[in-house]
Protein backbone atom coordinates (compact mmCIF):
# COMPACT_ATOMS: atom_id res chain seq x y z
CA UNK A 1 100.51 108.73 75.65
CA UNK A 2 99.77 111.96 76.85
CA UNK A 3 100.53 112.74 80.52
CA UNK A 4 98.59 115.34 83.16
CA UNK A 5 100.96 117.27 84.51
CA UNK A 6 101.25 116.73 87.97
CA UNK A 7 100.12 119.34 90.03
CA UNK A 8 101.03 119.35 93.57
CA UNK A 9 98.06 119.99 96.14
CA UNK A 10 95.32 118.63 94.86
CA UNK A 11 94.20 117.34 97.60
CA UNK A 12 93.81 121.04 98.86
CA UNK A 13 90.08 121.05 98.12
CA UNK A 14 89.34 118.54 100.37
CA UNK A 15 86.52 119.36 103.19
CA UNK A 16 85.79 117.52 105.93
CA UNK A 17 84.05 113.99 105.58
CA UNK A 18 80.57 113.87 107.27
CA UNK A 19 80.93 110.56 109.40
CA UNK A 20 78.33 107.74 108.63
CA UNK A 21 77.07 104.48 111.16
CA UNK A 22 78.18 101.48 110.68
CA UNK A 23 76.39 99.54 107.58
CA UNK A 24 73.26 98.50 108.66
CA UNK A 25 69.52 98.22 107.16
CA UNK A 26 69.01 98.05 103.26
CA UNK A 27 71.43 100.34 100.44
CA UNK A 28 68.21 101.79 98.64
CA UNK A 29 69.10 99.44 96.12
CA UNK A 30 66.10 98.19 93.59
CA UNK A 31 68.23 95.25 92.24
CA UNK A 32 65.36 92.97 94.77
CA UNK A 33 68.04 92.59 97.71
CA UNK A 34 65.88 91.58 100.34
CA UNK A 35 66.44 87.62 98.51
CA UNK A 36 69.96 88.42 97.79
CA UNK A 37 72.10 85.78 96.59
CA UNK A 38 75.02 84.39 94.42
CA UNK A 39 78.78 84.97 93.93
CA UNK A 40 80.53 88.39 93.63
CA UNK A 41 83.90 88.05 92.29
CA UNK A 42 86.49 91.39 93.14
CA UNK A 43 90.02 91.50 92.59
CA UNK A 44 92.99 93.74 91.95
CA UNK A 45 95.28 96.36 94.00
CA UNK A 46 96.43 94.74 97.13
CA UNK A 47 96.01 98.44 98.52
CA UNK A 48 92.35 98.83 97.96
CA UNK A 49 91.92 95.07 99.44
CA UNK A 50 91.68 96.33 102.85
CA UNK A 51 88.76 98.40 101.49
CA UNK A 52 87.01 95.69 99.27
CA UNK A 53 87.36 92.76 102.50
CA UNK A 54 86.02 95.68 104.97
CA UNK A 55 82.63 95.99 102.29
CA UNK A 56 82.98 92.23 102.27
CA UNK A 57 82.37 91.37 105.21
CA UNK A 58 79.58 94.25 106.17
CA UNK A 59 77.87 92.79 103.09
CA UNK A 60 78.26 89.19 103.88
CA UNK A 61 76.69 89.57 106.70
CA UNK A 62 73.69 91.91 105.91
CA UNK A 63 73.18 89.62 103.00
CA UNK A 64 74.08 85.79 104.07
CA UNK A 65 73.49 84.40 101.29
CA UNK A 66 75.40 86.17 98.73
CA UNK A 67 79.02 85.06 98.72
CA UNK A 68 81.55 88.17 97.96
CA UNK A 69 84.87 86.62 97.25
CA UNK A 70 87.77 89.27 97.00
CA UNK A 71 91.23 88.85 95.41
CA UNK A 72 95.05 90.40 94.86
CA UNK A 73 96.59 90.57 91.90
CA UNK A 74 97.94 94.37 91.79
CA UNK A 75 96.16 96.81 90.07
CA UNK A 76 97.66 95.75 86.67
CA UNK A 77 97.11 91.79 87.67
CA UNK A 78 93.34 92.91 88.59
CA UNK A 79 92.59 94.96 85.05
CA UNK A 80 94.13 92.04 83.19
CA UNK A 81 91.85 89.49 84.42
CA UNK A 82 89.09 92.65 84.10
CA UNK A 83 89.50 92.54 80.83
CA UNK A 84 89.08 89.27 80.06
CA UNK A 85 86.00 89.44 81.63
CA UNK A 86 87.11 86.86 84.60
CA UNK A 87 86.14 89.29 87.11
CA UNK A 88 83.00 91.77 88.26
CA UNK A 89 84.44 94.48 90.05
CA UNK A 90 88.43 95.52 90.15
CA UNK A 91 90.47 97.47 93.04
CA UNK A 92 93.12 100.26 91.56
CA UNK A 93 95.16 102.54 93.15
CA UNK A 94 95.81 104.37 89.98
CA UNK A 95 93.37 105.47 86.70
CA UNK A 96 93.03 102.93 84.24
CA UNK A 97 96.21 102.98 81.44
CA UNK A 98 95.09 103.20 77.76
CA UNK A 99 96.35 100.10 76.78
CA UNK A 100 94.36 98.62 79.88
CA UNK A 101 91.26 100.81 78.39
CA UNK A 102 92.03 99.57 74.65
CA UNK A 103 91.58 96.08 76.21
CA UNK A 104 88.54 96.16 77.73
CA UNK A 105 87.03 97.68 74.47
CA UNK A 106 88.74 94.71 72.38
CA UNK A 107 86.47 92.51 74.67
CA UNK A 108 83.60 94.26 74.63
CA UNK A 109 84.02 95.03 78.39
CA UNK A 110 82.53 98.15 79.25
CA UNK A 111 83.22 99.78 82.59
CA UNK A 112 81.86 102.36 85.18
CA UNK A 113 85.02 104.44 87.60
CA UNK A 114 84.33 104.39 91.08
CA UNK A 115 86.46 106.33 93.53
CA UNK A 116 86.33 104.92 96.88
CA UNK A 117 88.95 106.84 99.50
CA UNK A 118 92.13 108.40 99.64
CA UNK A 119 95.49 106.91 100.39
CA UNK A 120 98.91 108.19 101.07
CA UNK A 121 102.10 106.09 100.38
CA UNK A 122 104.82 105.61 103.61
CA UNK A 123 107.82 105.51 103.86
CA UNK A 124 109.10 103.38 105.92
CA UNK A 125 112.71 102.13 107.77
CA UNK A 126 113.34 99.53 110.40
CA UNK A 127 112.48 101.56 114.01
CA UNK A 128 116.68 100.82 115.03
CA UNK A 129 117.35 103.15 112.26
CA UNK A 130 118.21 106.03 114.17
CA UNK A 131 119.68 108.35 111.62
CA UNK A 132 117.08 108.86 109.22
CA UNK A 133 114.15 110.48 110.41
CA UNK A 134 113.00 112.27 106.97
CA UNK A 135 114.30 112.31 103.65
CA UNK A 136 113.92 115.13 100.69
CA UNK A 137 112.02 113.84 97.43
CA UNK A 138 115.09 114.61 95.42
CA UNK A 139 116.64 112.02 98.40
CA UNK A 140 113.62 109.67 97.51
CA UNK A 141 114.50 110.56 93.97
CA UNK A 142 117.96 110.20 94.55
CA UNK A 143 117.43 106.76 95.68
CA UNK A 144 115.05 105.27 93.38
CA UNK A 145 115.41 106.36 89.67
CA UNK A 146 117.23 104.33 87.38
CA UNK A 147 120.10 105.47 87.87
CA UNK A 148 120.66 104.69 91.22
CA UNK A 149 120.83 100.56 90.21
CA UNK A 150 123.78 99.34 91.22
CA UNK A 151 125.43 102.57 92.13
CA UNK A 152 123.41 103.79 95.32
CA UNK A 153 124.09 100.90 97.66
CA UNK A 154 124.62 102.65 100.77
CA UNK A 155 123.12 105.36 103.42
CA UNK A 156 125.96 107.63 102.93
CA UNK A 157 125.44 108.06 99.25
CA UNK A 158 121.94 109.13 100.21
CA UNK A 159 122.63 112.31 102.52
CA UNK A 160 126.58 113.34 104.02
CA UNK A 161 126.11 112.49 107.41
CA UNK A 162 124.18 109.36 107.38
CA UNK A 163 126.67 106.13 108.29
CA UNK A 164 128.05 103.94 106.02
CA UNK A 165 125.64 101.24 106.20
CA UNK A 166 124.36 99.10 103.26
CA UNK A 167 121.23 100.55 102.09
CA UNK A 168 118.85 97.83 101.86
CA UNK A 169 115.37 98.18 99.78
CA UNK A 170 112.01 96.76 99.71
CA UNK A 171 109.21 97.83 97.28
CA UNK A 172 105.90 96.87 95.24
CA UNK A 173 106.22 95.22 92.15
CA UNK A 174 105.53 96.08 88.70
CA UNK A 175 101.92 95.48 88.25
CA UNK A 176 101.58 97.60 91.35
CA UNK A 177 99.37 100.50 90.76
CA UNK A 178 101.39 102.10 94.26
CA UNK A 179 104.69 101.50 92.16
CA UNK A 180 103.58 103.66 89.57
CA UNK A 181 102.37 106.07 91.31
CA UNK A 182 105.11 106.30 93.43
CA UNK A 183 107.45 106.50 90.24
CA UNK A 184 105.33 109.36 88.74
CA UNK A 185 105.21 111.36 91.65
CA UNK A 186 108.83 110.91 92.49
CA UNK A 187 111.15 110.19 89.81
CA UNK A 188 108.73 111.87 87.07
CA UNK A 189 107.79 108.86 84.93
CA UNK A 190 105.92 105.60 86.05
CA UNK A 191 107.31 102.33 85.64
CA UNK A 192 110.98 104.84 85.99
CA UNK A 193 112.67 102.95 88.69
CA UNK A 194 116.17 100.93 89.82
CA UNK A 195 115.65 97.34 89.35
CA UNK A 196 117.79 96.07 92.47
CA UNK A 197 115.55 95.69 95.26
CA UNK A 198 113.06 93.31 96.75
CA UNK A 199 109.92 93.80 95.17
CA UNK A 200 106.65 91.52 96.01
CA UNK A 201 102.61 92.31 95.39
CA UNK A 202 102.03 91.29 98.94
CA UNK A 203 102.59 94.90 100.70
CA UNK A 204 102.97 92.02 104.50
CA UNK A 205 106.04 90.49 102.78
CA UNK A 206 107.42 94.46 102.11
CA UNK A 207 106.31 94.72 105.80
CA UNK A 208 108.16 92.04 107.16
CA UNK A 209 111.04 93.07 104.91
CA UNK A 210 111.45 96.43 106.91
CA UNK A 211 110.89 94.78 110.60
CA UNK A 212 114.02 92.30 109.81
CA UNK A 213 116.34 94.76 108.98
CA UNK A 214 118.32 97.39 110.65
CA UNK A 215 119.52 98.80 107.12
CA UNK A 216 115.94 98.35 105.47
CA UNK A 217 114.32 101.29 103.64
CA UNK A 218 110.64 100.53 101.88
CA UNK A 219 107.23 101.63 100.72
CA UNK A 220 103.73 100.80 100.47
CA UNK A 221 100.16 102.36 101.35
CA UNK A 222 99.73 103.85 104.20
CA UNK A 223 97.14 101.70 105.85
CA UNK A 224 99.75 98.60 106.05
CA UNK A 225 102.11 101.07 108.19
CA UNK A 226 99.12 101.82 110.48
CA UNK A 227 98.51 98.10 111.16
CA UNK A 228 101.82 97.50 111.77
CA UNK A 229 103.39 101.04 113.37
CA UNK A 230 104.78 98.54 116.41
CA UNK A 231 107.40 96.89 113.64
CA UNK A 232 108.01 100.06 111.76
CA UNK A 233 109.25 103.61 111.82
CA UNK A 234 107.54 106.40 109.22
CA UNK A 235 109.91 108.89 107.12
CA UNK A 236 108.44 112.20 106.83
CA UNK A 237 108.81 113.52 103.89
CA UNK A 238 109.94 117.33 102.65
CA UNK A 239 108.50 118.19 99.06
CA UNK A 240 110.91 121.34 99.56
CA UNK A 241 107.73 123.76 98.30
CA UNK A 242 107.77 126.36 101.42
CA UNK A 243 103.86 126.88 100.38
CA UNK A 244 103.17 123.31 101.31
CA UNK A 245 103.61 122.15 104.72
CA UNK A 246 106.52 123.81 105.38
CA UNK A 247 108.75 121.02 106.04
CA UNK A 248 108.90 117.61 106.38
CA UNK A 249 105.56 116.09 106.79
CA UNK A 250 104.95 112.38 108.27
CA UNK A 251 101.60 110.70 106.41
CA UNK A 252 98.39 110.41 108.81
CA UNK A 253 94.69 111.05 108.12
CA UNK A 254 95.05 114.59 109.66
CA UNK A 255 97.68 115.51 106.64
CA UNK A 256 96.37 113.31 103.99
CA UNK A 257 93.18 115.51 104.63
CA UNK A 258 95.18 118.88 104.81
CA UNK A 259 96.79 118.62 101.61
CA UNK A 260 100.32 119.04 103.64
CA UNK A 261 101.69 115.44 102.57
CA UNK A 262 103.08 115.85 99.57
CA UNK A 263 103.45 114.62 96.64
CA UNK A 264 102.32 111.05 98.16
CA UNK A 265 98.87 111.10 98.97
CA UNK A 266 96.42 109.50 95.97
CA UNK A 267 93.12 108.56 95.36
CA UNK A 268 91.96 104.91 95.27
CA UNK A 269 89.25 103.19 92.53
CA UNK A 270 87.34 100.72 91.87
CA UNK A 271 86.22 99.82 88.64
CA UNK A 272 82.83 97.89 87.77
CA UNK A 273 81.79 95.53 85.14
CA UNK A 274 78.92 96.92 83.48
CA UNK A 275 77.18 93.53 82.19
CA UNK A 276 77.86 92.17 86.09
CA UNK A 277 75.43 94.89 87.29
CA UNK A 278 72.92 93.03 85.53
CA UNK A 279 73.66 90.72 88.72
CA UNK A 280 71.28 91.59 91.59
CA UNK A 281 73.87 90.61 94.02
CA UNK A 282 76.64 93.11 91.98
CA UNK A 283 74.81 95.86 91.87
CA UNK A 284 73.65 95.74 95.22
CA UNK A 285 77.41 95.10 96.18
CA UNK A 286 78.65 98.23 94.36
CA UNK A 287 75.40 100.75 95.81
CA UNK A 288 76.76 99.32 99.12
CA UNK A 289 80.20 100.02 98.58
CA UNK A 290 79.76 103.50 97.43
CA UNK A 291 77.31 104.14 100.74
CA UNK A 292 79.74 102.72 103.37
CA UNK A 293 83.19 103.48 101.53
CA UNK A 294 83.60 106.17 104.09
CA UNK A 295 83.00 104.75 107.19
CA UNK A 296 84.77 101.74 106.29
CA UNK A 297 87.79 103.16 104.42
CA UNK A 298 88.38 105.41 107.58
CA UNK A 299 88.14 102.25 109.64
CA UNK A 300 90.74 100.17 108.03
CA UNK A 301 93.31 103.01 107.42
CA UNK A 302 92.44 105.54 105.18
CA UNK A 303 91.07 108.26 104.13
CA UNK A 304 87.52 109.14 103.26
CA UNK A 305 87.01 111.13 100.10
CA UNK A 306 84.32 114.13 100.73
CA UNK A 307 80.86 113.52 100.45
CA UNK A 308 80.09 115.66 97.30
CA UNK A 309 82.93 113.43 95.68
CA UNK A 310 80.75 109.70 96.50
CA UNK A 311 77.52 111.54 95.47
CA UNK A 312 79.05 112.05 92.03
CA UNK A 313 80.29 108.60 92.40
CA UNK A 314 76.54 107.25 92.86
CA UNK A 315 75.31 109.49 89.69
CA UNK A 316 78.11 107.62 87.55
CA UNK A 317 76.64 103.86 88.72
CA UNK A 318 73.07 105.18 88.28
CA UNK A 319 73.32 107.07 85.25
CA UNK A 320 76.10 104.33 84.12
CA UNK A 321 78.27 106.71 83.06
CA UNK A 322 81.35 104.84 81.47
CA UNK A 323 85.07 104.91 81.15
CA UNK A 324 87.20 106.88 83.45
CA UNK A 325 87.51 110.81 84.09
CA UNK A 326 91.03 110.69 83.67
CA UNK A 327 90.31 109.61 80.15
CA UNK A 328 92.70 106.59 80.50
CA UNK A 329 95.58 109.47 79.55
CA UNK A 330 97.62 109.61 82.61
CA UNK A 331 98.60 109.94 86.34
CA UNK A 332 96.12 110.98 89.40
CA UNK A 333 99.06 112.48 90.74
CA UNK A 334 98.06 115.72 91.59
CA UNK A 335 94.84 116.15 89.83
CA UNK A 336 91.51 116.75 92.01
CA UNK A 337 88.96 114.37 92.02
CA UNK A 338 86.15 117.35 92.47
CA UNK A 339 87.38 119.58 89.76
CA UNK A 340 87.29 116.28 86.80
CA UNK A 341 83.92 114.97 88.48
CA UNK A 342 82.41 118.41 88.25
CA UNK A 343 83.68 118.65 84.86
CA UNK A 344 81.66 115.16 83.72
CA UNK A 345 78.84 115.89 85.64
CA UNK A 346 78.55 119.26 83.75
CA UNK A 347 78.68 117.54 80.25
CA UNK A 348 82.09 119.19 79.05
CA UNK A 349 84.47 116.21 79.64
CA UNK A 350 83.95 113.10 76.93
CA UNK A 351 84.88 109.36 77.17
């Protein structure tokens, strides 16, 4: 399958994100909202649940009578049930694979790409750890390719100076869409990782994980580190490019939105049923998503993407423009969301 080549700085083009009220009054919607009811059914990455539950509950109660009911099974758990049609609207923290693509065409599942926010991935150790304070992607690299399973078992493999303490890790599983990205942007290939470590789809078990040991080492989105900073400790990170932060860089808003956290900040999707939005209480779901994403994003964690990016965003649900910009070919890592957008919306990308 062919890959993008990842391209470090993407998030470069970023501007900054006009704020927006909290969600109140109608979302312009024509889908008759004003008698609003019935089930919405969203699922998928456990990373863009904090999003999704956020909309939820802003949606819930502008709209009492529609019942939003949101889900985790991983980004891959979310496209499989997607795909088989179980589901209206699915959370991703990476592009949809081909074979996830190939599918939802085998079903007759058509689908519209919605980004929603940006995310960075932490990484995190137990706050007693007092020796490592950053680590080097070739560290990161170091730690977690295949290689490493079995063989890299303690700190003092990891860097000459750090004790010799058993080196204890706890990461997403398989069907993650952070695992994937994290293996692309780190060891060079997703799904390229060491098998011996604690994996689990629920990022508050990985959390919990960390907290309860000294020796602990994980990762997961950066949002679940914010909510629970008191139990952890954040490892900046050192891409080793001079021309990009200069250094190692810990992951907040402020250098998410910079472009200086690199190579682990990401955007975050959501993809849409296209037969659901024959739902009044879908559609009107997904217009209010795309209006509030910002505000509410922002509030739970992360990032907001930049206006012009959500504009483009609404012209895909309106126009229902379907399939994915990354032509269900490869990795986000990297790539900017404005340039591919810009590209569709100009007529020269196709599906």
């Amino acid at each position: 399958m062919k890959k993008w080549t990842i391209l470090l700085g993407w998030m470069g083009l970023m501007g900054l994100v006009a704020s927006c009220g909290r969600p109140s009054g109608g979302t312009g919607s024509s889908a008759g909202t004003s008698s609003l009811s019935g089930k919405i059914v969203v699922d998928g990455s456990s990373t863009v649940l904090p999003i999704s539950e956020a909309v939820a509950e802003e949606f819930k109660r502008e709209y009492p009578e529609t019942n939003p009911v949101v889900g985790k099974s991983g980004t891959g758990g979310g496209f499989k049930k997607f795909a088989n049609g179980e589901v209206d609207i699915t959370g991703a923290s990476r592009p949809v694979r081909a074979v996830e693509d190939e599918a939802c065409r085998k079903n007759g599942i058509e689908y519209i790409e919605i980004p929603v926010a940006y995310d960075a991935l932490a990484v995190v150790v137990n706050p007693k750890n007092t020796w490592c304070d950053h680590l080097t992607v070739r560290e990161l690299k170091k730690i977690w390719e295949p290689a490493a399973t079995g063989k890299i078992k303690n700190w003092s493999q990891v860097r000459s100076g750090f004790p010799n303490r058993p080196l204890v890790l706890f990461g997403p599983g398989v069907d993650s869409g952070t695992f994937d990205y994290f293996t692309a942007a780190i060891v060079g290939e997703e799904h390229s990782s060491r098998s011996d470590y604690s994996s689990s789809e629920d990022d508050n078990i990985l959390v919990q994980g960390v907290a309860n040991n000294e020796n602990a080492l994980g990762y997961f989105g950066l949002a679940y580190y914010i909510q629970n900073r008191d139990k952890l400790k954040a490892v900046a990170i050192d891409d080793e490019n001079p021309n990009n932060g200069n250094g190692p860089i810990l992951p907040s808003e402020e250098t998410v939105s910079n472009g200086s956290y690199q190579p682990l900040s990401r955007p975050l999707f959501i993809y849409v049923n296209v037969k659901s939005l024959e739902k009044p209480q879908v559609r009107a779901f997904v217009e209010f998503y795309i209006e509030h994403a910002a505000q509410l994003a922002k509030e739970v964690g992360y990032v907001p993407l930049p206006q012009q990016v959500y504009a483009l965003a609404k012209q895909r649900l309106e126009k229902r423009i379907t399939g994915s910009v990354f032509g269900a070919h490869g990795s986000q890592v990297g790539v900017k969301l404005e340039d591919l957008y810009k590209i569709e919306e100009s007529g020269e990308h196709g599906e």
